[in-house]
N, C-alpha and C. Protein backbone atom coordinates (compact mmCIF):
# COMPACT_ATOMS: atom_id res chain seq x y z
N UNK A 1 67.85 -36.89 -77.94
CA UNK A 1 69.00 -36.42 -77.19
C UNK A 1 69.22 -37.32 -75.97
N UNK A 2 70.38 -37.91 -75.94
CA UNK A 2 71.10 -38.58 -74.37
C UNK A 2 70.51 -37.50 -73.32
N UNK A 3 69.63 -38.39 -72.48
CA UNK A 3 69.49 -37.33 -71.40
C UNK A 3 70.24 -38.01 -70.18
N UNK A 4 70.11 -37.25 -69.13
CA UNK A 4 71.11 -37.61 -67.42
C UNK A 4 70.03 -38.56 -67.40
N UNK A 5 68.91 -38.73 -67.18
CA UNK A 5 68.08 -39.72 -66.74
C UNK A 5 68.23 -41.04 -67.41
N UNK A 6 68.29 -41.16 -68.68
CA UNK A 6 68.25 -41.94 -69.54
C UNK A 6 70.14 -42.74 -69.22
N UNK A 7 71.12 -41.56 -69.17
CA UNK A 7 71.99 -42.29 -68.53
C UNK A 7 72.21 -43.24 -67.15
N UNK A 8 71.40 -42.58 -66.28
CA UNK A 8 71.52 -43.35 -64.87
C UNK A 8 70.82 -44.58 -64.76
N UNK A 9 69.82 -44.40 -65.46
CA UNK A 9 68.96 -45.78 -65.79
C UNK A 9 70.09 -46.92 -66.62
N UNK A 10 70.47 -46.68 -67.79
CA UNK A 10 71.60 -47.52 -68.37
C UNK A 10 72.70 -47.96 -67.52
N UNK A 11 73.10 -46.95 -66.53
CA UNK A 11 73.97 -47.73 -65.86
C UNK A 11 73.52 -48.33 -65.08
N UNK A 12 72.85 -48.47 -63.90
CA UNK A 12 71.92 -48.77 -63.11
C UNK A 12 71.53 -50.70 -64.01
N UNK A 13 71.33 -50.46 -65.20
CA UNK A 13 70.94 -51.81 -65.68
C UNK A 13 71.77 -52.53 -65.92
N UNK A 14 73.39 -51.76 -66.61
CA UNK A 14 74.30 -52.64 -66.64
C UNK A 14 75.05 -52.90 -65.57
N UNK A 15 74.42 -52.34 -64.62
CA UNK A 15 75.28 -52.92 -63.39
C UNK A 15 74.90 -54.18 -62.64
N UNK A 16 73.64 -54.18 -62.90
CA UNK A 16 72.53 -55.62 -62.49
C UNK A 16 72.65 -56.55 -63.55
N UNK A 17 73.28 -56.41 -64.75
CA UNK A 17 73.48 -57.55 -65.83
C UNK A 17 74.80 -58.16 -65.32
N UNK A 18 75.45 -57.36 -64.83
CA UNK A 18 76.65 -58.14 -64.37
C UNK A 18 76.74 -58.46 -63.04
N UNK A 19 75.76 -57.80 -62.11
CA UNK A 19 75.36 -58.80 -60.86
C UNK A 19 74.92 -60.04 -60.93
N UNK A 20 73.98 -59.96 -62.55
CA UNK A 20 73.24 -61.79 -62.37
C UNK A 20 74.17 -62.52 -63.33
N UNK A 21 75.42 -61.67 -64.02
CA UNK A 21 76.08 -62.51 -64.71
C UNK A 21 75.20 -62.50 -66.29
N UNK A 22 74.57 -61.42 -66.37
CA UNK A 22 73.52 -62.35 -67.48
C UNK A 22 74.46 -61.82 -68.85
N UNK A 23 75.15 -62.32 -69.89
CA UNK A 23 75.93 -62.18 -70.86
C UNK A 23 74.97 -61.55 -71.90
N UNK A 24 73.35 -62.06 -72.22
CA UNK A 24 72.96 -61.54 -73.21
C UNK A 24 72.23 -60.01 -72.93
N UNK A 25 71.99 -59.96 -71.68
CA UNK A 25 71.87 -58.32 -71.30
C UNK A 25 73.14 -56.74 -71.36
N UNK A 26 74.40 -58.17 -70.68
CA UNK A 26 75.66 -57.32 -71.07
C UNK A 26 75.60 -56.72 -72.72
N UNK A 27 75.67 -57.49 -73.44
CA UNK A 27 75.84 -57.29 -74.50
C UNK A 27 75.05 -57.15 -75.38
N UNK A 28 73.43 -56.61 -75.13
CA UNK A 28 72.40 -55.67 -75.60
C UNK A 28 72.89 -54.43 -75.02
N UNK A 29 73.62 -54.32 -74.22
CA UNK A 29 73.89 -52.67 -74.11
C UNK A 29 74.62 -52.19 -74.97
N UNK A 30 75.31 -52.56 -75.89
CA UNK A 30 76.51 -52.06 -76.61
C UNK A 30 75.96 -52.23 -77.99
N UNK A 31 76.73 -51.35 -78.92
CA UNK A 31 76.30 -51.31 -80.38
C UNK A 31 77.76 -51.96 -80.58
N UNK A 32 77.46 -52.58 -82.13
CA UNK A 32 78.93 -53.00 -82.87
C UNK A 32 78.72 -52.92 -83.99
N UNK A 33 80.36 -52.73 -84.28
CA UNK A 33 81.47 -52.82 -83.90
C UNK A 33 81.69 -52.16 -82.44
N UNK A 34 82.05 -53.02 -81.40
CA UNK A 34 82.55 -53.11 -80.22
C UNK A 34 83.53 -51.90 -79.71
N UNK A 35 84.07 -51.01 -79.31
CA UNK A 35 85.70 -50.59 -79.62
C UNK A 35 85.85 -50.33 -78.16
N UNK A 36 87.26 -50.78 -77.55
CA UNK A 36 87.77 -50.84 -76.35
C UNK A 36 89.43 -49.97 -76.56
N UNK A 37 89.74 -49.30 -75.64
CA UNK A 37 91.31 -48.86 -75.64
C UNK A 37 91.54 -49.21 -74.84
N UNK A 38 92.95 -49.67 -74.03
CA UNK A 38 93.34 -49.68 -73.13
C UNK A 38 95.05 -49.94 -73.50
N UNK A 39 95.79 -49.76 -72.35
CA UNK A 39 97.13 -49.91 -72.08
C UNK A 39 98.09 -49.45 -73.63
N UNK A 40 97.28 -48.41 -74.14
CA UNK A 40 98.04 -48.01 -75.71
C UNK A 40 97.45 -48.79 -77.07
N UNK A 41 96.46 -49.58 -76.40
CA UNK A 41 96.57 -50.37 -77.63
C UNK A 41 94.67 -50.30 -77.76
N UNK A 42 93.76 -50.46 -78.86
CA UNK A 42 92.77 -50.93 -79.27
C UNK A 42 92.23 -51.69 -79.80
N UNK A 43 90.99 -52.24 -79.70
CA UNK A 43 90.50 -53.58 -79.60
C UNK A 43 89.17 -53.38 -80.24
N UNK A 44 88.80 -54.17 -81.34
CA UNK A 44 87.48 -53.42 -81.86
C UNK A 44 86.82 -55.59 -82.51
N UNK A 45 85.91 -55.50 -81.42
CA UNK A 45 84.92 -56.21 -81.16
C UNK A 45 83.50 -56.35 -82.40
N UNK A 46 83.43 -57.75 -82.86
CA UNK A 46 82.13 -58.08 -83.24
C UNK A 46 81.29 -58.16 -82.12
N UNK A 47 80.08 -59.24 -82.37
CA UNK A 47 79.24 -59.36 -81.40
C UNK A 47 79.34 -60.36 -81.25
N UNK A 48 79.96 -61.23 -81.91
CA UNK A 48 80.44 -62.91 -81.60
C UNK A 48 81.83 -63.06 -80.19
N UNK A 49 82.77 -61.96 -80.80
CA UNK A 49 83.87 -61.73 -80.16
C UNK A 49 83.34 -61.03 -78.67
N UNK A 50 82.79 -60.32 -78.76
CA UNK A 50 82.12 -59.86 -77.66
C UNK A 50 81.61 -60.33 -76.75
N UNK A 51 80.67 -61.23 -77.31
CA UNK A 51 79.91 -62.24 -76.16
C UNK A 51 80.93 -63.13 -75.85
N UNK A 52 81.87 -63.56 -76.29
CA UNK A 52 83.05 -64.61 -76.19
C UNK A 52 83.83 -63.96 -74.56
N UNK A 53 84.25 -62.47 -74.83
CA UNK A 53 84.87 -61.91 -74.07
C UNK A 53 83.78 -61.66 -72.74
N UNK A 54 82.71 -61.55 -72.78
CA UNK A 54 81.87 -60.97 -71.40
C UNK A 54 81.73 -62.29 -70.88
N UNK A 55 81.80 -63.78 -71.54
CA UNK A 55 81.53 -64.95 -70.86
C UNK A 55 82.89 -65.04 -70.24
N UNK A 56 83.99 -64.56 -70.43
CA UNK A 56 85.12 -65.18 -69.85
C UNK A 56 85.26 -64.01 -68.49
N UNK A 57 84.64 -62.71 -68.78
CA UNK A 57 84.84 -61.31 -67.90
C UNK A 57 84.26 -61.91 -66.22
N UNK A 58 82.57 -61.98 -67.13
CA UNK A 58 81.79 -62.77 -66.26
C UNK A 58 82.46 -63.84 -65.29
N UNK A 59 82.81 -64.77 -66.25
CA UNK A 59 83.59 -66.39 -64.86
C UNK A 59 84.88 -65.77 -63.97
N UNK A 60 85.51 -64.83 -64.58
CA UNK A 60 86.42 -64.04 -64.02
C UNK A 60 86.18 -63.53 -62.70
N UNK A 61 84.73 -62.62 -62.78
CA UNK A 61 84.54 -61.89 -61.43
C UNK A 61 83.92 -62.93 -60.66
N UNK A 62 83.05 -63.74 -60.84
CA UNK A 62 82.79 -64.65 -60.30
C UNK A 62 83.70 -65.41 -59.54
N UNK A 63 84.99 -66.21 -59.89
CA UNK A 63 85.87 -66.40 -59.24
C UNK A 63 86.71 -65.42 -58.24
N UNK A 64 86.47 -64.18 -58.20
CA UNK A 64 87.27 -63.40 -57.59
C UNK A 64 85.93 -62.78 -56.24
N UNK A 65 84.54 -63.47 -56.33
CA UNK A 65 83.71 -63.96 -55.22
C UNK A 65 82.74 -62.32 -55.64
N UNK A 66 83.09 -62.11 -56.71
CA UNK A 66 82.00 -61.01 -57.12
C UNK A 66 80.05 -61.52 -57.38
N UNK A 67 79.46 -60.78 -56.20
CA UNK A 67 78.04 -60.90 -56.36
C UNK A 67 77.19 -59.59 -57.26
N UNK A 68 78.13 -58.14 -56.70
CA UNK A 68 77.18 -57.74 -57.04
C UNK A 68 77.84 -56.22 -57.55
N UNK A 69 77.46 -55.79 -58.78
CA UNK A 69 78.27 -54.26 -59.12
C UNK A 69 77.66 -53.18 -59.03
N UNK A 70 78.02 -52.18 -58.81
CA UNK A 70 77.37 -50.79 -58.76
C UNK A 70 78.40 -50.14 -59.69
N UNK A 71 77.64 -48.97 -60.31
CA UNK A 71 78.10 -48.71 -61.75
C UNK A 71 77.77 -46.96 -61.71
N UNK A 72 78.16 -45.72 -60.96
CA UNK A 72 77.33 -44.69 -60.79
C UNK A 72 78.14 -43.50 -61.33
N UNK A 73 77.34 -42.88 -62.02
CA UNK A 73 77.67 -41.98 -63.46
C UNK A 73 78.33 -40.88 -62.33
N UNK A 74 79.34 -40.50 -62.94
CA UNK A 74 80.26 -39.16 -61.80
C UNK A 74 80.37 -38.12 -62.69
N UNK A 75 80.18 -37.97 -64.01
CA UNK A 75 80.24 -37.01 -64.81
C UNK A 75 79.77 -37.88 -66.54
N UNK A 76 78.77 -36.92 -67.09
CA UNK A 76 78.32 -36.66 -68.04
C UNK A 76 78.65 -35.87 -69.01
N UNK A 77 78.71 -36.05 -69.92
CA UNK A 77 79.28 -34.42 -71.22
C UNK A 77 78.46 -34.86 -72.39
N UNK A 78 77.61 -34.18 -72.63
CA UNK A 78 76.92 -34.47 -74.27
C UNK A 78 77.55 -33.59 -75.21
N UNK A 79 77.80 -34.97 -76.40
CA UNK A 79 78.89 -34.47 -77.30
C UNK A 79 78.17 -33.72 -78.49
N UNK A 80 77.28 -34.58 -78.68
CA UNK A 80 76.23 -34.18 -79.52
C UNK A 80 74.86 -34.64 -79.38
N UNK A 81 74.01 -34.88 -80.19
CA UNK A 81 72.54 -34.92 -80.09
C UNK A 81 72.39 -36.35 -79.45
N UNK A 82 73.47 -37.31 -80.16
CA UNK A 82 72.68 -38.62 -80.09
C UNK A 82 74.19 -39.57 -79.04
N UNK A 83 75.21 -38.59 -78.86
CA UNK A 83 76.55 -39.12 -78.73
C UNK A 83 76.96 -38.14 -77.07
N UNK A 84 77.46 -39.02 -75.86
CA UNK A 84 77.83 -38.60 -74.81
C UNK A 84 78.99 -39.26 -73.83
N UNK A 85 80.22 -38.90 -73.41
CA UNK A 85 81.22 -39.54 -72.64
C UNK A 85 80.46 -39.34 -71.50
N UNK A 86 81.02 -40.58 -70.78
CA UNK A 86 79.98 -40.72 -69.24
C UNK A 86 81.79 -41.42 -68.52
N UNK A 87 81.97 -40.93 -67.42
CA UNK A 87 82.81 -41.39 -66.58
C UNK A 87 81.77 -41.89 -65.45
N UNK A 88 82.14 -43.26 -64.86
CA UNK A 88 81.05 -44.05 -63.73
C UNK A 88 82.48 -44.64 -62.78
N UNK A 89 81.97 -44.46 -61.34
CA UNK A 89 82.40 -45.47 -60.19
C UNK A 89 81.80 -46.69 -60.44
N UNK A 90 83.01 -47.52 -60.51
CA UNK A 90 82.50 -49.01 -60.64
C UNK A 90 83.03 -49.16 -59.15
N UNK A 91 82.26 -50.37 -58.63
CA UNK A 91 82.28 -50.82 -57.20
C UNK A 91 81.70 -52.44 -57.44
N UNK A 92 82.62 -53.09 -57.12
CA UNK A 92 82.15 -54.72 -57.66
C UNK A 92 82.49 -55.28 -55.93
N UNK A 93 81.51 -56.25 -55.64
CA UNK A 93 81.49 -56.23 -54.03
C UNK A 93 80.99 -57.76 -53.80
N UNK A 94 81.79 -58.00 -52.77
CA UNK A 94 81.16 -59.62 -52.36
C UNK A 94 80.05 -59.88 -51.79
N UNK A 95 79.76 -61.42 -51.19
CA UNK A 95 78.34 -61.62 -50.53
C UNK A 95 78.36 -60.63 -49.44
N UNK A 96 79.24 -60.57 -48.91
CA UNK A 96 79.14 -59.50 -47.29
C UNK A 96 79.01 -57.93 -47.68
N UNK A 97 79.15 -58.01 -49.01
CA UNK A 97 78.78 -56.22 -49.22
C UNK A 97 80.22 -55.78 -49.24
N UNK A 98 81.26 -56.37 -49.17
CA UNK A 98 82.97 -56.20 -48.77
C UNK A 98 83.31 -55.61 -51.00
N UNK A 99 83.98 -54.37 -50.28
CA UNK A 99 84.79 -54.04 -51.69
C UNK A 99 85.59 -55.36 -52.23
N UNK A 100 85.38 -55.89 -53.21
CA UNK A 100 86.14 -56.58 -54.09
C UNK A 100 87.08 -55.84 -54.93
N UNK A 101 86.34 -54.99 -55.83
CA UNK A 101 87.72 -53.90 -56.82
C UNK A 101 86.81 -53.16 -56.70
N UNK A 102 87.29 -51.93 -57.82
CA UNK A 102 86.63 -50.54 -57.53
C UNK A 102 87.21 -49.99 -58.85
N UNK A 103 86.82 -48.62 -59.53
CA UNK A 103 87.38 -48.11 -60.13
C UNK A 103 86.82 -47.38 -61.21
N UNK A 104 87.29 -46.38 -61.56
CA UNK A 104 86.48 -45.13 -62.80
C UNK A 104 87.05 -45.55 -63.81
N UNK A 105 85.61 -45.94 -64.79
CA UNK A 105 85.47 -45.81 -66.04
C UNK A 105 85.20 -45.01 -67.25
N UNK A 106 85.40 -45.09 -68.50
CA UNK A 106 84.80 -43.87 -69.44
C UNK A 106 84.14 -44.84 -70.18
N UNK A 107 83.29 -43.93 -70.43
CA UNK A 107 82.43 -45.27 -71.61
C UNK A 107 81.83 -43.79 -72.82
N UNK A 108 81.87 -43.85 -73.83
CA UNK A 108 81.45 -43.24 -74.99
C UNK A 108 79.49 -44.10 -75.20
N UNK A 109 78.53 -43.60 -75.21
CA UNK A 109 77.43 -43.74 -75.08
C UNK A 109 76.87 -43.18 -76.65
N UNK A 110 76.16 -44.10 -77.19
CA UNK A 110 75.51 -43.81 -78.82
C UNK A 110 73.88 -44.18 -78.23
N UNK A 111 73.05 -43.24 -78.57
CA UNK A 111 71.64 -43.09 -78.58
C UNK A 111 71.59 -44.04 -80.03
N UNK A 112 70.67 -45.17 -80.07
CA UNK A 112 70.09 -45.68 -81.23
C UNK A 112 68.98 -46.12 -81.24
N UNK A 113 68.40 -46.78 -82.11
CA UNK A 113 67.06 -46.48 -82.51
C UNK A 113 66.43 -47.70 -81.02
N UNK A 114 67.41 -48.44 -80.95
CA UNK A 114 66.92 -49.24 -79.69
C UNK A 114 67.15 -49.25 -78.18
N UNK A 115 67.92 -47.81 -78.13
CA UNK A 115 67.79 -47.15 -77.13
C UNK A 115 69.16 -46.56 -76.79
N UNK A 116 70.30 -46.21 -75.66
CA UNK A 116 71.04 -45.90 -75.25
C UNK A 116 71.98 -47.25 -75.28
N UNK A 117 73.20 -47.53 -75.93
CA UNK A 117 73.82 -48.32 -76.21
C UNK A 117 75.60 -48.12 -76.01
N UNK A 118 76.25 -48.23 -74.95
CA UNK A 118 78.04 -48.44 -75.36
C UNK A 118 78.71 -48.40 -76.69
N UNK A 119 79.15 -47.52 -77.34
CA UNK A 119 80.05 -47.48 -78.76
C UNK A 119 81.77 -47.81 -78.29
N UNK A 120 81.96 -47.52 -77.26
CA UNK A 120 83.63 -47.46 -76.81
C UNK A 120 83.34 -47.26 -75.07
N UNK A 121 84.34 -48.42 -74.33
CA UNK A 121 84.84 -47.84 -73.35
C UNK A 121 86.46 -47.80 -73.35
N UNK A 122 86.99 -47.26 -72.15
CA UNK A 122 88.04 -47.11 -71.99
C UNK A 122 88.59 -48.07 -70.74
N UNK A 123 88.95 -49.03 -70.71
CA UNK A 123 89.24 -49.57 -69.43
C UNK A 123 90.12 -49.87 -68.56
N UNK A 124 91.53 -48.89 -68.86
CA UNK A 124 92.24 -48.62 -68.25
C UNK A 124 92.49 -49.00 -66.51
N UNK A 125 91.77 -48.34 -66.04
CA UNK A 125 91.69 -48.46 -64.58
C UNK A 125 91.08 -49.31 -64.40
N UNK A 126 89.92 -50.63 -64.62
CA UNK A 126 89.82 -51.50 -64.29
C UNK A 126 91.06 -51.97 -64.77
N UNK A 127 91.42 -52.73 -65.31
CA UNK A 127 92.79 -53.22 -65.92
C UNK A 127 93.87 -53.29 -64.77
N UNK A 128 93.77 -51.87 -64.57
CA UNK A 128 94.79 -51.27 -63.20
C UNK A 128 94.81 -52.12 -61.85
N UNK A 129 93.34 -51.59 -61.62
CA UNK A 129 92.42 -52.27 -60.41
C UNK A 129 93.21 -53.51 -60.30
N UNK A 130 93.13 -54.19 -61.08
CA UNK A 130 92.73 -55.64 -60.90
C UNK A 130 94.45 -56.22 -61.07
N UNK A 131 95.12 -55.59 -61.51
CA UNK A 131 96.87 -55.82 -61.57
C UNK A 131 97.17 -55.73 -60.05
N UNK A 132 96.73 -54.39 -59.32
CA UNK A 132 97.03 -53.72 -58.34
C UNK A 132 96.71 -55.33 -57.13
N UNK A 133 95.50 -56.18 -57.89
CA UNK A 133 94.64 -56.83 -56.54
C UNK A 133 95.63 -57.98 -56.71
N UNK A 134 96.31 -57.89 -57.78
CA UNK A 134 97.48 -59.37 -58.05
C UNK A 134 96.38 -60.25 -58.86
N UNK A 135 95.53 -59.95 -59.56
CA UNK A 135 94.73 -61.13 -59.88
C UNK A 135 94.45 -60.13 -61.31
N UNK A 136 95.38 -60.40 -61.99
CA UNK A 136 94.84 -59.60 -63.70
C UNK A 136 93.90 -60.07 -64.48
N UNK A 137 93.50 -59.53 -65.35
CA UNK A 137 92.32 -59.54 -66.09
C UNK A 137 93.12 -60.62 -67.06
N UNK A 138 92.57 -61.77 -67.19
CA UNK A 138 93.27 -62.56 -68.40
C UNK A 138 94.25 -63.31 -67.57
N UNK A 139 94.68 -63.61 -66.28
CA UNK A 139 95.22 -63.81 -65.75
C UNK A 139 95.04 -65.06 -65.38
């Protein structure tokens, strides 16, 4: 069973994979097929396509002077035994500790045999975030 502990720890790690930038930690958190929604539309990810996309996510925040993310679970719901929606404050922040973007996520969470793994997020509001900062995602 997804426990709260077992969640805070996962985020907690993927938030330090994308502090050091590290692409192959990003993307040990997630099971695939990949699946993303956003702006009406869905997006369903290999693990080739995937790592393709977190190397470009990655140089992205980097250019926008991102050091370091905090990632902190604001609500939990277990759906079932092995399956849980997790909404998290993302907080992505420069060398001075200065807000860079910000913003609530949903992420769909699959328990597997190699531990607590991403099946779907929703990323809407980053998306938002980052329109709002004039500097879009893909931009």
């Amino acid at each position: 069973m997804v426990t709260a502990a077992q969640v805070h720890s996962f985020f907690k790690d993927y938030a330090d994979a994308f502090s050091s930038g590290s692409v192959d930690r990003i993307q040990a958190s997630w099971s695939f097929p990949a699946f993303m929604c956003f702006g009406g539309r869905q997006t369903v990810f290999d693990s080739e396509a995937f790592r393709a996309n977190a190397v470009k996510l990655c140089a992205f925040y980097a250019a926008q002077g991102v050091v370091r993310a905090d990632n902190e679970v604001l609500e939990l719901s277990r759906l079932t035994d092995t399956t849980a929606s997790v909404r998290t404050a993302c907080v992505l922040r420069n060398a001075e500790g200065g807000v860079v973007a910000e913003w609530e996520h949903v992420y769909l969470l699959v328990e597997t045999s190699d531990g607590v793994r991403v099946a779907a997020a929703l990323p809407d509001n980053e998306v938002r975030a980052w329109r709002e900062r004039g500097t879009p995602l893909g931009g």
